[in-house]
Protein backbone atom coordinates (compact mmCIF):
# COMPACT_ATOMS: atom_id res chain seq x y z
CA UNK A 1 10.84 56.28 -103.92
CA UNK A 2 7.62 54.96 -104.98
CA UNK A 3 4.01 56.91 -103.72
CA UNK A 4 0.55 55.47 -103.75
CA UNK A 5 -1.19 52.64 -102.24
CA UNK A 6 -0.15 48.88 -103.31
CA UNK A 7 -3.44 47.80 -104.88
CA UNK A 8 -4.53 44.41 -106.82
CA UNK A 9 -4.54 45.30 -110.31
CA UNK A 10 -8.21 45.92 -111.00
CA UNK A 11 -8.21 48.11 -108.27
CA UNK A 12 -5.98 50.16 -110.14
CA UNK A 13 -8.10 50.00 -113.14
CA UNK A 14 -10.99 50.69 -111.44
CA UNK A 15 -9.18 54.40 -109.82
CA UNK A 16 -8.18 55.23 -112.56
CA UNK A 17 -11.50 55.38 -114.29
CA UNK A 18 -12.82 57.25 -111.33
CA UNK A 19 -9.76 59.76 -111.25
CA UNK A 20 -10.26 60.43 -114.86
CA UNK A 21 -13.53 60.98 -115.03
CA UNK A 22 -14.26 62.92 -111.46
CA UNK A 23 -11.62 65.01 -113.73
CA UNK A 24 -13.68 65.19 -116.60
CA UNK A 25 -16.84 65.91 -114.60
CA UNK A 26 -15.79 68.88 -112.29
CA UNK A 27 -17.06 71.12 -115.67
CA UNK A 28 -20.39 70.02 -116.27
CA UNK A 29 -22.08 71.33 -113.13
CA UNK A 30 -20.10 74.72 -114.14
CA UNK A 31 -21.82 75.05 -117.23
CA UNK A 32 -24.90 77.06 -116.75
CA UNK A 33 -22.60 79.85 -114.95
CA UNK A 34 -20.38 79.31 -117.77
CA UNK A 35 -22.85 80.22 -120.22
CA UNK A 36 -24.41 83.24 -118.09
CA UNK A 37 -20.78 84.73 -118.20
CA UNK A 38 -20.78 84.37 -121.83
CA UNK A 39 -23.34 85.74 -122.69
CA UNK A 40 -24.06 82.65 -125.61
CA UNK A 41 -27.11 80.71 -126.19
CA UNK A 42 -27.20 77.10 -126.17
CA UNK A 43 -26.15 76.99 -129.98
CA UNK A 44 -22.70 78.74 -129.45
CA UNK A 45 -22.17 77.21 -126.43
CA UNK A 46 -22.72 73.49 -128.24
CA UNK A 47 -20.03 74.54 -131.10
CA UNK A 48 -17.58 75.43 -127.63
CA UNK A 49 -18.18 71.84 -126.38
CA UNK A 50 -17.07 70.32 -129.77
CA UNK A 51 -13.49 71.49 -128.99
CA UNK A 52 -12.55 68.55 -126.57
CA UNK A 53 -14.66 65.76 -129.07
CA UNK A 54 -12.35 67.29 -131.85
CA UNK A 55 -9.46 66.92 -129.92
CA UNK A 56 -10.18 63.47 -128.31
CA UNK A 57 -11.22 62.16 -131.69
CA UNK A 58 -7.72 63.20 -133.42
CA UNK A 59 -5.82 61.62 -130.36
CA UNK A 60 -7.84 58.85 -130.46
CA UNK A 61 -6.74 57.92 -134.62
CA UNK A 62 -3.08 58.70 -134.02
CA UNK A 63 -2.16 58.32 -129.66
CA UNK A 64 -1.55 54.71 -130.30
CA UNK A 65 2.16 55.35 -131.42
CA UNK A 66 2.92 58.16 -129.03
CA UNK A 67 1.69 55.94 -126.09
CA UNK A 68 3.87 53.02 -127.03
CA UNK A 69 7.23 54.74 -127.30
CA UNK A 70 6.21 56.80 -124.06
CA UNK A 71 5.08 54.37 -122.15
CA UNK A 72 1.87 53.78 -120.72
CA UNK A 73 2.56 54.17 -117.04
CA UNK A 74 4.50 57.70 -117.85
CA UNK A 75 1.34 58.97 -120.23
CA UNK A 76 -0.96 57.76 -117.67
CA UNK A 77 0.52 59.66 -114.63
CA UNK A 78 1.12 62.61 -116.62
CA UNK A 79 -1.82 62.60 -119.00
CA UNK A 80 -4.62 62.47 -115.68
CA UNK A 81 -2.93 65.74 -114.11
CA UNK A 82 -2.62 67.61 -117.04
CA UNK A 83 -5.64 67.17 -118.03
CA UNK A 84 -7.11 68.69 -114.44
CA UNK A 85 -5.06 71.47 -116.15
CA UNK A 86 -6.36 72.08 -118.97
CA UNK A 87 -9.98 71.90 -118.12
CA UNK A 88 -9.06 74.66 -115.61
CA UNK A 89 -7.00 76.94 -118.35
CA UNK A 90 -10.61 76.21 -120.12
CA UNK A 91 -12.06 78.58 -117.09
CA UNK A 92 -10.48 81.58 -118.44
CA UNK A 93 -12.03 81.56 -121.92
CA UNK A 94 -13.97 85.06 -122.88
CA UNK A 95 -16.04 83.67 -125.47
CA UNK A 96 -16.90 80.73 -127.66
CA UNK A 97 -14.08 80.53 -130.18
CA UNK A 98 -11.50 80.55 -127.56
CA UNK A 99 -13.51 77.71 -125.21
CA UNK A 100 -13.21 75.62 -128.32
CA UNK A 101 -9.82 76.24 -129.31
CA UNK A 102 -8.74 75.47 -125.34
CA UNK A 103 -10.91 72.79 -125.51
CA UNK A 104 -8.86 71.42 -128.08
CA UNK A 105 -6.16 70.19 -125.93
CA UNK A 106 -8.60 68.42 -123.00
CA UNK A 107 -9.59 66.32 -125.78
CA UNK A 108 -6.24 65.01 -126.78
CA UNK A 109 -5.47 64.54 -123.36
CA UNK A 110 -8.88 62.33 -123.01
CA UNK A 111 -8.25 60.58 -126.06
CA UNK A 112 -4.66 59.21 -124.38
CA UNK A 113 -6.27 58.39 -121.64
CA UNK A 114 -8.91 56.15 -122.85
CA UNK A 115 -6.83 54.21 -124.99
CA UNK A 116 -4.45 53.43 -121.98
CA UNK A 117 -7.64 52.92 -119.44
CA UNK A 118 -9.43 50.57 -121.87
CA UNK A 119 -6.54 48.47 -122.83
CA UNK A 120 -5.60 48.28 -119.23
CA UNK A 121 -9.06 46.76 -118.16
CA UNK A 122 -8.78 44.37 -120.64
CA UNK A 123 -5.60 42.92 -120.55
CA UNK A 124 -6.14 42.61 -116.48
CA UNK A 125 -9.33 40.72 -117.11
CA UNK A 126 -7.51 38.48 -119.22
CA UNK A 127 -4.93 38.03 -116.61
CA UNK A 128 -7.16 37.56 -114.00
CA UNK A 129 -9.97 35.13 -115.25
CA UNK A 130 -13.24 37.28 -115.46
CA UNK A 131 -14.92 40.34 -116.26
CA UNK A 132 -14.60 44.18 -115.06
CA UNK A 133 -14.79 45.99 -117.97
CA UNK A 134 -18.24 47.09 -117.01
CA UNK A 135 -17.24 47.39 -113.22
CA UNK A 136 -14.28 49.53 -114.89
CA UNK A 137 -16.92 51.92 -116.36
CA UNK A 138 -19.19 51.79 -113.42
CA UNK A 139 -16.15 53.63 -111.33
CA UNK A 140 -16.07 56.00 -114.33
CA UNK A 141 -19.65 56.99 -113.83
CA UNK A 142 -19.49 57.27 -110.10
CA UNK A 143 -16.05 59.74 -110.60
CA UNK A 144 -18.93 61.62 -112.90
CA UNK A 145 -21.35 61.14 -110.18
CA UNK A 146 -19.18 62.69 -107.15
CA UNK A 147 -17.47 65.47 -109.44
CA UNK A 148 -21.56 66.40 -110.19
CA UNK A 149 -22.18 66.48 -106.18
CA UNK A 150 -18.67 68.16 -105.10
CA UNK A 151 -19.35 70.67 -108.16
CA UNK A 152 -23.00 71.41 -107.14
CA UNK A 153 -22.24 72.48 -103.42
CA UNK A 154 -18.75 74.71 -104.77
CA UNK A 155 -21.62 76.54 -107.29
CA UNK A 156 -24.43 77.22 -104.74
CA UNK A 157 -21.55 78.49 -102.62
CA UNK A 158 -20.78 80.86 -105.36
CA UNK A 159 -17.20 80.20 -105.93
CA UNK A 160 -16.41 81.09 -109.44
CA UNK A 161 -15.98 78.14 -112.11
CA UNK A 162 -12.33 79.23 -112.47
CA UNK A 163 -11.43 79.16 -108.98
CA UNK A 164 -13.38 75.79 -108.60
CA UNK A 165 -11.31 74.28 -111.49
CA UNK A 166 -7.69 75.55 -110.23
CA UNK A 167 -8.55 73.70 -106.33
CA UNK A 168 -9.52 70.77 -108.38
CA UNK A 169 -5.59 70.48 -110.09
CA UNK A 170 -3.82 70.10 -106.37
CA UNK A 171 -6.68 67.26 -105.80
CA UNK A 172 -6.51 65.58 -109.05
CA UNK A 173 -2.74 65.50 -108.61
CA UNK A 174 -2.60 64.29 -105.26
CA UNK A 175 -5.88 61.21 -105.72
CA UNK A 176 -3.76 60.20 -108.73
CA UNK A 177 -0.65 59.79 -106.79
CA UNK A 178 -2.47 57.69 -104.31
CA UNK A 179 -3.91 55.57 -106.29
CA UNK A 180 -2.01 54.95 -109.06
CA UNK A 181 1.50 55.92 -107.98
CA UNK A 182 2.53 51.79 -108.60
CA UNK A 183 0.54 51.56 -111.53
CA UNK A 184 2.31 49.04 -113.71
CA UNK A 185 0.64 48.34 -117.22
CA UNK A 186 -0.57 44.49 -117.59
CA UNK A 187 1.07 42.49 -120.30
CA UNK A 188 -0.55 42.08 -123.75
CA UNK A 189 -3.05 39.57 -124.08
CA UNK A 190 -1.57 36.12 -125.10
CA UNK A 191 -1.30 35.30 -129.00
CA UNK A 192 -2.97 38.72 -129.16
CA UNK A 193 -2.10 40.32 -132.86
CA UNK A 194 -0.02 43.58 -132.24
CA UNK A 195 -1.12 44.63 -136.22
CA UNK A 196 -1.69 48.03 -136.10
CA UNK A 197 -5.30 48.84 -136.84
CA UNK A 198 -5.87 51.29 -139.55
CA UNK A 199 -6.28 54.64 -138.82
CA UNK A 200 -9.98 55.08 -140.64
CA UNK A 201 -12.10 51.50 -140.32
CA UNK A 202 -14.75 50.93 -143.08
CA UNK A 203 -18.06 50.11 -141.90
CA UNK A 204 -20.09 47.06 -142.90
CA UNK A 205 -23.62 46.94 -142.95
CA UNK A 206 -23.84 45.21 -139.22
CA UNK A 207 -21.81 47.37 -137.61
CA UNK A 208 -24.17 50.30 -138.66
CA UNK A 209 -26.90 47.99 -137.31
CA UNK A 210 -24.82 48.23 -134.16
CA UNK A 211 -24.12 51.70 -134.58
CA UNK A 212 -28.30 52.16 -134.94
CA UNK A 213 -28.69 49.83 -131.21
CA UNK A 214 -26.39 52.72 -129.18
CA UNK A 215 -26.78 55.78 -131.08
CA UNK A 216 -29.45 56.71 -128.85
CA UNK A 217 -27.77 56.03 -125.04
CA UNK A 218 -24.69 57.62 -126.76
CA UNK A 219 -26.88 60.91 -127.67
CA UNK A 220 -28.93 60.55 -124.60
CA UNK A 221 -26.09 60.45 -121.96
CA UNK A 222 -24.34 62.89 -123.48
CA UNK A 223 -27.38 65.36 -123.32
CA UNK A 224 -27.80 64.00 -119.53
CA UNK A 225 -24.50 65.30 -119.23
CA UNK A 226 -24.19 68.68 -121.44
CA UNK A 227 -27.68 70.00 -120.84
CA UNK A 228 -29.23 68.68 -117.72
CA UNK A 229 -28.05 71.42 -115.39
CA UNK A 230 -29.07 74.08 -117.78
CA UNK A 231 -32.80 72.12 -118.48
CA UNK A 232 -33.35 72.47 -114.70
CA UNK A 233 -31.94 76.26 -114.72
CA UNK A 234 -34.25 77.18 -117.74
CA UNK A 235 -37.29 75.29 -116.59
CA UNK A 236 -37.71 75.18 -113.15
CA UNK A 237 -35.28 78.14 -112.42
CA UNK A 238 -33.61 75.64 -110.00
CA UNK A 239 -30.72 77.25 -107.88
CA UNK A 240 -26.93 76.44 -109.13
CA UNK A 241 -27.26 73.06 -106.25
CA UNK A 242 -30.45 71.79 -107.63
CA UNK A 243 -29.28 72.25 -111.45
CA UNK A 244 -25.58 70.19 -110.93
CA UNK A 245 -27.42 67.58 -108.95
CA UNK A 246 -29.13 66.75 -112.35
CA UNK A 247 -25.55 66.08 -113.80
CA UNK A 248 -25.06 63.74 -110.87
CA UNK A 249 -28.21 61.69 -111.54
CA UNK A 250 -27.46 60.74 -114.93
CA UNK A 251 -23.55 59.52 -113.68
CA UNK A 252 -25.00 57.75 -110.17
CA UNK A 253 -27.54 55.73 -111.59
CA UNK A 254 -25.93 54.65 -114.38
CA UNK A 255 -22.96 53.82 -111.94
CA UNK A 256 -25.65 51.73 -110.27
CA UNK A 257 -26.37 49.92 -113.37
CA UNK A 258 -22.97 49.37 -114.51
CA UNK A 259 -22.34 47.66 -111.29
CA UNK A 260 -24.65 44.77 -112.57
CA UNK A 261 -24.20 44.63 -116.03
CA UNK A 262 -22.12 42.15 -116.30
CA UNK A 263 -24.34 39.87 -114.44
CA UNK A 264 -27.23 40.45 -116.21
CA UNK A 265 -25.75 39.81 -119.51
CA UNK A 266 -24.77 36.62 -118.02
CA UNK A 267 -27.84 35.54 -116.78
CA UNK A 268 -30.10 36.97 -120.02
CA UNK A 269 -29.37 37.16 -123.54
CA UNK A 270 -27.53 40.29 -124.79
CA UNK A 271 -31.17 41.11 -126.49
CA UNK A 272 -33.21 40.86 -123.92
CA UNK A 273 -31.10 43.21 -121.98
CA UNK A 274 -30.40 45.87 -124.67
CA UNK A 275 -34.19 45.87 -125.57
CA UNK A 276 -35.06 46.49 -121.23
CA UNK A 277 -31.97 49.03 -121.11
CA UNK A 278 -33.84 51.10 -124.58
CA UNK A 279 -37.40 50.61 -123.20
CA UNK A 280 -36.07 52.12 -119.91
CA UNK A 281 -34.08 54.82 -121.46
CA UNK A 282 -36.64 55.88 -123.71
CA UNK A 283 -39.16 56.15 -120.72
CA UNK A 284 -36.55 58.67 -119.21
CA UNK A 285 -36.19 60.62 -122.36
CA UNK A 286 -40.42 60.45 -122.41
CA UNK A 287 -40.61 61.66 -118.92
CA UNK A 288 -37.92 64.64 -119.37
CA UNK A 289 -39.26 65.85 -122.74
CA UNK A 290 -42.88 65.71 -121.45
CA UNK A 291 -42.21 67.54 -118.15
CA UNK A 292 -42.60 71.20 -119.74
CA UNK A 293 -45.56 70.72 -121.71
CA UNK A 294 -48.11 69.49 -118.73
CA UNK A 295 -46.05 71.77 -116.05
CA UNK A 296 -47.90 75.26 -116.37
CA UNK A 297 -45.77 77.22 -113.88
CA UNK A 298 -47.83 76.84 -111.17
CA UNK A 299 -45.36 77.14 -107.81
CA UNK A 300 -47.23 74.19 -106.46
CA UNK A 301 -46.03 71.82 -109.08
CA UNK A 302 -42.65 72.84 -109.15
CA UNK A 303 -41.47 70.08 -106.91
CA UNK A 304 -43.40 67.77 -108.72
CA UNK A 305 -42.16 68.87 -111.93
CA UNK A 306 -38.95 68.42 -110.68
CA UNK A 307 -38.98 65.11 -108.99
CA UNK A 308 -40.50 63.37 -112.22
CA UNK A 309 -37.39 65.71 -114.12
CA UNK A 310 -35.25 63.70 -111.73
CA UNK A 311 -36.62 60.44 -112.24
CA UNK A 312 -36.27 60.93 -115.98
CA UNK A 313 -32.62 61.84 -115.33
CA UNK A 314 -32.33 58.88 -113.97
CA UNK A 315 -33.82 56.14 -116.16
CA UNK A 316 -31.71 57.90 -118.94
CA UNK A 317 -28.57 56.68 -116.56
CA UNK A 318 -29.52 53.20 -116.45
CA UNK A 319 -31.00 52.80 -120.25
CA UNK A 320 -27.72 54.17 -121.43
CA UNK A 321 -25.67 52.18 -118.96
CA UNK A 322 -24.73 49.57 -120.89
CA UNK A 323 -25.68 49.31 -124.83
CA UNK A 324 -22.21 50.56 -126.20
CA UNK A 325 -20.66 47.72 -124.26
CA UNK A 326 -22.90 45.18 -125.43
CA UNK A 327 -22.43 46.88 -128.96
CA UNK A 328 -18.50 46.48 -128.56
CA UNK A 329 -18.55 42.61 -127.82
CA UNK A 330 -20.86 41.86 -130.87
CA UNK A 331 -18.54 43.55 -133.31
CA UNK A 332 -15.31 42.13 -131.30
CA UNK A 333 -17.44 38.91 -132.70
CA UNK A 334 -17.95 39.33 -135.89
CA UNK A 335 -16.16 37.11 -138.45
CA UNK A 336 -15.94 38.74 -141.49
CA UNK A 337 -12.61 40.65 -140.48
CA UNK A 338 -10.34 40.59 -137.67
CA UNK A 339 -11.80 41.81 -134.30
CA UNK A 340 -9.75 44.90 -133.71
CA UNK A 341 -10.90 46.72 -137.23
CA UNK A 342 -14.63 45.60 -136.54
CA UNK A 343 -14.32 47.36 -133.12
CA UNK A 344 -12.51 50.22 -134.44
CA UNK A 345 -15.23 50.62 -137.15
CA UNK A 346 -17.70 51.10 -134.55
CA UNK A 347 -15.55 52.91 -132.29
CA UNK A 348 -15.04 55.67 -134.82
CA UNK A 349 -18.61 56.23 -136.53
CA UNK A 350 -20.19 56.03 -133.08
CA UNK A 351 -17.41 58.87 -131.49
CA UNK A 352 -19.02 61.13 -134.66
CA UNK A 353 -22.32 60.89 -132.66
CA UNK A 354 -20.60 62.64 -129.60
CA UNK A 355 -18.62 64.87 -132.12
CA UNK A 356 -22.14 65.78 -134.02
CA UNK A 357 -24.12 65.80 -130.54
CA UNK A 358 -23.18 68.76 -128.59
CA UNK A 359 -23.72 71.43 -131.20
CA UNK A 360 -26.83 69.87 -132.62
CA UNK A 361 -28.31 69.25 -129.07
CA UNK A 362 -27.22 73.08 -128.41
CA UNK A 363 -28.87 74.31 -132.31
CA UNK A 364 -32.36 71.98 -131.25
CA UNK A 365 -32.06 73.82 -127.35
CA UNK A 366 -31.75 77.77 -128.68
CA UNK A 367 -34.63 77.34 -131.36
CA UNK A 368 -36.99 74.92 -130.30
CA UNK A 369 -36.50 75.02 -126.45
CA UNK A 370 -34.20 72.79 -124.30
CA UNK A 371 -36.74 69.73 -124.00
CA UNK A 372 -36.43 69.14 -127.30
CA UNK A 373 -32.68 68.52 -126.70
CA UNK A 374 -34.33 64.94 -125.19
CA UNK A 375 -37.12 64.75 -127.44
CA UNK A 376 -35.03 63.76 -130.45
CA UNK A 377 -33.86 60.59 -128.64
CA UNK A 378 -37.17 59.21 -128.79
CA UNK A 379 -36.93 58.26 -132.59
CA UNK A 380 -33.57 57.08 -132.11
CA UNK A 381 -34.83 54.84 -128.95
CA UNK A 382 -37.36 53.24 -131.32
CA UNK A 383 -34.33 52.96 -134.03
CA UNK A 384 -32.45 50.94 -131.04
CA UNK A 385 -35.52 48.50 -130.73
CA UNK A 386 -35.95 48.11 -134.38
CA UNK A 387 -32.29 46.60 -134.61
CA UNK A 388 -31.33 44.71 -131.51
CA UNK A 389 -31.07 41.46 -133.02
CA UNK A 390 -27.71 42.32 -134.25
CA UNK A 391 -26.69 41.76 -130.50
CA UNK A 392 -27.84 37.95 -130.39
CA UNK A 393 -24.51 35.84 -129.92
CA UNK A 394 -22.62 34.17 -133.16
CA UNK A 395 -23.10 29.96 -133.47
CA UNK A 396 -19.62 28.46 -133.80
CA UNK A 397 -19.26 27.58 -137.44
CA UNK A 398 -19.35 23.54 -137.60
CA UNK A 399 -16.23 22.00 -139.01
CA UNK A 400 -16.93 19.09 -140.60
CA UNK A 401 -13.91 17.10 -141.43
CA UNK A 402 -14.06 14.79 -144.47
């Protein structure tokens, strides 16, 4: 007996990108309470966070294997559910070593997952004639969004981030069932090469041109992410509500952006876009890294200080919204090697930016005060500008026949 809803296969894409990541995202809202019951400053508590990049970083070199001989429907529908459990096991740690080390296993888990998610969305817009990969990732930032507003009203009701994370395994469970219950992978792309990419990718000298044009939306969201609850907690001493909403305006707007990305890189040159997407981002980063130095405590400018904390939040959404996708296609078009080890290349050194960023973001909050965590963006942002031409589209080589 088969369970779930009969949907077109992008719709299946697109749920389970939401699924997965309103999964991921029921934590993040948790974390200043998580931290409080720790005891830790924002140093240990960025070493805890490295568990599940360490994890998803290991799964994501070897998974490739494992998911082939499983199968990707059976990894998929287990992988999704399980992972709901492990972030909720996560709940119980008593200090940092032991968030890490349970940490460990949500990363494998996520590393799984993506492979099977990304493949997915691209071998469906192959088979169906045009482009959702950024749609794809648009539903993963509004599963981000929703898990940040569900997990804001569960904290300001005071229900503990344990017994928030052991509802959320019944509903994980039950939306994944639903939605993808009659998920059946796509076929591989045809003429596609099924060479098996190597498990460390060198990098040339353009892709760490490419790596230089994302580095900063990559650092950026994931502080939007990580730290924004706790920035609003240890600035404005916002109540639990207030400080997950900022989790949910980093996901939501750059859901909003996502939604369009395609069409603007259709309509404007991959340049022109990544340059407005850094000039916006690094106005957000600008805005939330300013916000404690010219707000002086006063009770009459906290709402001020907060809506312009807000509005940073989210221009960091939509300047980080879409770079590492435009970043992907111009190494998947580079001709000096195959397409699938340029991608890889990039894949790799720019995961070591997520893997470095938590407990360097935590190490620049403890000593030098949590706006800081944005303020080192803002070199990065001007790195970005300095080296979007590496985006602008490859000429066909001329053949010239004799």
């Amino acid at each position: 007996m088969k369970f779930g809803l009969d949907l077109p296969p992008q719709f299946k894409v697109f749920g389970a990108f939401f699924v997965y990541s309103f999964c991921m995202g029921s934590m993040f809202p948790r974390l200043p309470d998580i931290q409080r019951a720790m005891g830790v400053g924002e140093g240990q508590l960025g070493l805890a966070l490295i568990g599940s990049a360490v994890g998803t970083l290991i799964s994501l070199t070897f998974a490739g294997r494992f998911i082939e001989a499983v199968g990707y429907r059976r990894v998929l529908l287990t992988a999704i559910p399980l992972l709901s459990v492990f972030y909720a096991l996560s709940m119980w740690a008593q200090g940092p070593l032991m968030f890490f080390l349970l940490l460990v296993p949500v990363g494998l888990t996520i590393g799984c997952i993506e492979v099977i998610i990304n493949i997915e969305a691209d071998r469906v817009e192959h088979a169906i004639g045009r482009r959702i990969m950024s749609r794809a990732h648009a539903f993963w930032s509004l599963g981000f969004f929703t898990a940040g507003l569900v997990g804001s009203f569960i904290a300001q009701a005071g229900l503990s981030p344990q017994l928030h994370l052991m509802i959320m395994i019944p509903v994980i469970l039950v939306v994944t069932l639903v939605l993808l219950g009659r998920f059946q992978p796509a076929a591989h792309r045809t003429g596609s090469s099924t060479d098996e990419t190597p498990h460390f990718a060198r990098p040339t000298v353009t892709i760490m041109m490419l790596v230089a044009v994302c580095i900063s939306a990559m650092l950026m969201e994931g502080a939007g992410i990580d730290w924004s609850a706790i920035y609003m907690r240890n600035v404005f001493d916002a109540a639990p509500f207030w400080a997950g909403i900022a989790v949910a305006t980093v996901a939501g707007s750059q859901a909003f952006a996502r939604f369009f990305a395609d069409a603007w890189v259709d309509r404007y040159s991959p340049v022109l876009v990544a340059r407005t997407l850094l000039g916006v981002l690094g106005i957000g980063v600008l805005l939330v890294f300013s916000v404690p130095f010219i707000w002086n405590g006063e009770p009459v400018f906290d709402l001020l200080g907060a809506t312009l904390a807000y509005l940073g939040f989210a221009l960091i959404g939509v300047g980080s919204s879409a770079l590492f996708p435009l970043a992907m296609s111009a190494a998947a078009q580079q001709t000096d090697r195959s397409a699938a080890i340029n991608v890889a290349a990039l894949a790799q050194f720019s995961f070591t930016a997520f893997l470095l960023g938590p407990p360097l973001l935590g190490y620049v909050a403890e000593h030098f005060g949590i706006q800081w965590t944005f303020g080192v963006g803002l070199p990065l942002v001007a790195l970005g500008l300095a080296t979007t031409h590496v985006l602008a589209p490859r000429s066909a080589t001329k053949v010239v026949t004799p």
